[in-house]
C-alpha atoms as a PDB file:
ATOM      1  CA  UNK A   1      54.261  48.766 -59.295  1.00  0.00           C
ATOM      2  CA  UNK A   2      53.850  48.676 -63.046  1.00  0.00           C
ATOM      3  CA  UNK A   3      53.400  50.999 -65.312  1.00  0.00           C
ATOM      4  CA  UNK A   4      51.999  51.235 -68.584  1.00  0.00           C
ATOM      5  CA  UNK A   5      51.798  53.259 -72.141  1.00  0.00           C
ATOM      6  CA  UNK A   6      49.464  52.526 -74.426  1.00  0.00           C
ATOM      7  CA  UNK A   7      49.691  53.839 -78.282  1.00  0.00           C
ATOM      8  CA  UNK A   8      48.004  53.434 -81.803  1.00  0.00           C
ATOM      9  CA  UNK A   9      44.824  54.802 -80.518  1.00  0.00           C
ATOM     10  CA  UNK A  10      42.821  57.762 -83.589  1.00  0.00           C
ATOM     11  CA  UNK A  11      40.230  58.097 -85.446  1.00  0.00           C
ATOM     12  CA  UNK A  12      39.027  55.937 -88.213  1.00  0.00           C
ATOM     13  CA  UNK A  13      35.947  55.318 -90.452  1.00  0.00           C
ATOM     14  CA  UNK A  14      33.427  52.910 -89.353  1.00  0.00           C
ATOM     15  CA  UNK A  15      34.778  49.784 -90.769  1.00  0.00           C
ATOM     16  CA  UNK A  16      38.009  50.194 -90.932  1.00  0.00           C
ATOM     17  CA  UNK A  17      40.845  48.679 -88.400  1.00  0.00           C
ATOM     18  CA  UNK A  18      43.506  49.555 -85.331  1.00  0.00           C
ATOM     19  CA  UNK A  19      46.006  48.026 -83.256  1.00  0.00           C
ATOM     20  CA  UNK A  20      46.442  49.215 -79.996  1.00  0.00           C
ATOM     21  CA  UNK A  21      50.041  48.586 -78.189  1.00  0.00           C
ATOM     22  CA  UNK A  22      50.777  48.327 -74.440  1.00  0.00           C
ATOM     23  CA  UNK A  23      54.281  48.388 -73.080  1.00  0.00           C
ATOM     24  CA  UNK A  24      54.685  47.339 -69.428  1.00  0.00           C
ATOM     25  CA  UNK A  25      57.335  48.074 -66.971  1.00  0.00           C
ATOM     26  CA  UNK A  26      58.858  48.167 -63.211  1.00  0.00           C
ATOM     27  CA  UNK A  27      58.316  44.519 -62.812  1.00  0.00           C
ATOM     28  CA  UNK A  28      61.229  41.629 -63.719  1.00  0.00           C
ATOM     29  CA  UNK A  29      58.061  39.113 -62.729  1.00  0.00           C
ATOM     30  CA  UNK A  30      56.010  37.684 -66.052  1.00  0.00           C
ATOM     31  CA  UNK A  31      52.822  39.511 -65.656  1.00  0.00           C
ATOM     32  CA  UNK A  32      49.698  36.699 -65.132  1.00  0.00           C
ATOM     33  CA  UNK A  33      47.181  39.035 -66.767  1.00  0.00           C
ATOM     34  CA  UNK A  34      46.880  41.208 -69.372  1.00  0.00           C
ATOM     35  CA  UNK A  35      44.221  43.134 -71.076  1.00  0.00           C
ATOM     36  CA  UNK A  36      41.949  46.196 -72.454  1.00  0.00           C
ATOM     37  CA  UNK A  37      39.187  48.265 -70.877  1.00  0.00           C
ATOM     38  CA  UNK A  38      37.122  50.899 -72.255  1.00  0.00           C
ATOM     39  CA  UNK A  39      35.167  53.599 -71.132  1.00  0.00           C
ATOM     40  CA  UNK A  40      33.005  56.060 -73.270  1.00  0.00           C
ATOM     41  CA  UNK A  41      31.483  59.071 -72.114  1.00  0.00           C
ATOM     42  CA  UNK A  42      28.586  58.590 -69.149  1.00  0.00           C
ATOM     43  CA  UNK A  43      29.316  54.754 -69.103  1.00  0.00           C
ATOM     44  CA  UNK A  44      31.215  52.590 -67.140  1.00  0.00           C
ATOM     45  CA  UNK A  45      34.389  51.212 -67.879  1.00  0.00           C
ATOM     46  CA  UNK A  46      34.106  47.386 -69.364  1.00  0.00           C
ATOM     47  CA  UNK A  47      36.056  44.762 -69.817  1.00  0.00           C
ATOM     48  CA  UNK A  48      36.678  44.149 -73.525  1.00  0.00           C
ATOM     49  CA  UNK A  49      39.479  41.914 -73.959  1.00  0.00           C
ATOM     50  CA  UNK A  50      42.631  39.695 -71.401  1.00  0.00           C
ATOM     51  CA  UNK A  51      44.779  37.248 -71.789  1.00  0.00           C
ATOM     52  CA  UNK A  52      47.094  35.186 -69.719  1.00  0.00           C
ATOM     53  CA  UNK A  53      50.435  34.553 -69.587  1.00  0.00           C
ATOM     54  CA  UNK A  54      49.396  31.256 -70.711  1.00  0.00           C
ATOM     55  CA  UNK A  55      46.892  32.139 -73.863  1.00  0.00           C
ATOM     56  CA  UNK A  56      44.108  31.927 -72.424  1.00  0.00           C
ATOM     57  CA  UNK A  57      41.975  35.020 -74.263  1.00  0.00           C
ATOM     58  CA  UNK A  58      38.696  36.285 -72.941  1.00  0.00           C
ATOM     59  CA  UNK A  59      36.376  38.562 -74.762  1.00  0.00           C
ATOM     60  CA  UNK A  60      33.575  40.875 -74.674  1.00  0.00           C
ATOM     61  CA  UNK A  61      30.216  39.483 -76.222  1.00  0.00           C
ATOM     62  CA  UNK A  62      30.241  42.533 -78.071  1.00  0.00           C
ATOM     63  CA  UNK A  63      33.681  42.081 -79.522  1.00  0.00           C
ATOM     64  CA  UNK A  64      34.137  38.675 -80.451  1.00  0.00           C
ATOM     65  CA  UNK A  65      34.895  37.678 -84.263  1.00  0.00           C
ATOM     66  CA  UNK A  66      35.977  41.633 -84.400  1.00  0.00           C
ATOM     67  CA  UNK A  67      38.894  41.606 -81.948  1.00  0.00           C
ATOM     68  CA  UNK A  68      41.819  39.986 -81.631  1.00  0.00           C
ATOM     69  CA  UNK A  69      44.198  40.005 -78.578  1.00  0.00           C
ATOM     70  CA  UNK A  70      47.129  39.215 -78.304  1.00  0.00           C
ATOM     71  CA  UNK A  71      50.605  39.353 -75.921  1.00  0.00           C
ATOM     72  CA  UNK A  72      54.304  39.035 -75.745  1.00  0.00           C
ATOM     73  CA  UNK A  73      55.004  37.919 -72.147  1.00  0.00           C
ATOM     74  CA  UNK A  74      58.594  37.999 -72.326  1.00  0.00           C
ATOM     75  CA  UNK A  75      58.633  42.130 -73.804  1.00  0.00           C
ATOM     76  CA  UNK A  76      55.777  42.544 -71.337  1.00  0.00           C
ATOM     77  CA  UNK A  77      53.709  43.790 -74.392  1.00  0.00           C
ATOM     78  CA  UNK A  78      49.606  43.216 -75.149  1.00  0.00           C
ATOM     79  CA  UNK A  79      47.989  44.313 -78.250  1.00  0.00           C
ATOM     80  CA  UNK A  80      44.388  44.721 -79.417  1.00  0.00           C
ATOM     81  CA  UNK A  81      43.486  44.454 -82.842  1.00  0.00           C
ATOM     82  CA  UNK A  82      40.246  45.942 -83.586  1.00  0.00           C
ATOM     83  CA  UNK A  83      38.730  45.099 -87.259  1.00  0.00           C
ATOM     84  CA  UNK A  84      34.898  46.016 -88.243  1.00  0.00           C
ATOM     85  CA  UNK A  85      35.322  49.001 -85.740  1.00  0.00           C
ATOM     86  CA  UNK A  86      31.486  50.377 -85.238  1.00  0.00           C
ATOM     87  CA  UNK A  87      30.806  54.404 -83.927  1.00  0.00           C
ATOM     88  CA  UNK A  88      29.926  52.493 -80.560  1.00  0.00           C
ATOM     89  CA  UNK A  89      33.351  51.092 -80.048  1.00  0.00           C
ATOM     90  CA  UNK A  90      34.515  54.745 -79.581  1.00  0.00           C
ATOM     91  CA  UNK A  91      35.842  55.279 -76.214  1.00  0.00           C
ATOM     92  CA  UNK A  92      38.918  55.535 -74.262  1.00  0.00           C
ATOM     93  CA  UNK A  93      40.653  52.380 -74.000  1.00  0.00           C
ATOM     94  CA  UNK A  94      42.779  51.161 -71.076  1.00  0.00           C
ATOM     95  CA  UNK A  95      45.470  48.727 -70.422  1.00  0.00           C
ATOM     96  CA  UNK A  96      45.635  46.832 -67.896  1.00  0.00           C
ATOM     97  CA  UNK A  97      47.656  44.673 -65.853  1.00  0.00           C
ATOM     98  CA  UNK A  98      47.076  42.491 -62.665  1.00  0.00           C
ATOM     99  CA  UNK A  99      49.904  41.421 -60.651  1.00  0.00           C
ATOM    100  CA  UNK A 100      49.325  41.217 -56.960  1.00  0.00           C
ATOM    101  CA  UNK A 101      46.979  43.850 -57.875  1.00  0.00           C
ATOM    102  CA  UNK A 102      45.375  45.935 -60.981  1.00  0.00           C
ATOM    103  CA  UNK A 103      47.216  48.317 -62.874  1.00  0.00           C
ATOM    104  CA  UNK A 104      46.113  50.820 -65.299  1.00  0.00           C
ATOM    105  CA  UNK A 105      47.732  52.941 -67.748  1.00  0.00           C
ATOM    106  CA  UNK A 106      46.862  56.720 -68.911  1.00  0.00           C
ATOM    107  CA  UNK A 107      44.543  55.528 -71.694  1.00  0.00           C
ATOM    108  CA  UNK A 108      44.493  56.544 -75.513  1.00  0.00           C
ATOM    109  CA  UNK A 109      41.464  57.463 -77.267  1.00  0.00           C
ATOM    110  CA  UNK A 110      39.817  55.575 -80.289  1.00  0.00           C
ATOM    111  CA  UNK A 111      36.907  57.014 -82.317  1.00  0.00           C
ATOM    112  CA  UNK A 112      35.070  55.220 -84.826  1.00  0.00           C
ATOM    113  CA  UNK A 113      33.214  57.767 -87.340  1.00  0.00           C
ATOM    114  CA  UNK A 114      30.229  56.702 -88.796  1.00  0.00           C
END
């Protein structure tokens, strides 16, 4: 099983910019996908960023040209830079991890002021 801890998560003026960290462990395998949910209050949670051990980066629509992820597969890490961050981009965000099955860490929460 692997676990995860996410950081970097606060509060910050509409505009302005994060980076989210996740640090992985409890597996000596390279991990084949790694990304970031998000869930705000009444909503579900969404997909809004993975990437594979091999580069390959998929995106939220709603995201895209603002977000930027990105990993280190050897220190199991994945980050999320969020730029242009909008008061609808405030949620709790989630790492996650799929190997033989999903894994999710604890969560930190980001909100965007407006």
């Amino acid at each position: 099983q692997v676990q995860l801890v996410e950081s970097g998560g606060g509060l910050v003026q509409t505009g302005g910019s994060l980076r989210l960290s996740c640090a992985a462990s409890g597996s000596r395998f390279i991990i084949p996908v790694m990304g970031w949910y998000r869930q705000a209050p009444g909503k579900q949670r969404e997909l809004v960023a993975s990437c594979s051990s091999g580069g390959t980066t998929n995106y939220a629509d709603s995201v895209k040209g603002r977000f930027t992820i990105s990993r280190d597969v050897v220190k199991k890490m994945v980050y999320l830079q969020m730029n242009s961050l909008k008061p609808e981009d405030t949620a709790v965000y989630y790492c996650n991890a799929y190997l033989l099955s999903n894994c999710w860490g604890p969560g930190t929460q980001v909100t965007v002021s407006s």
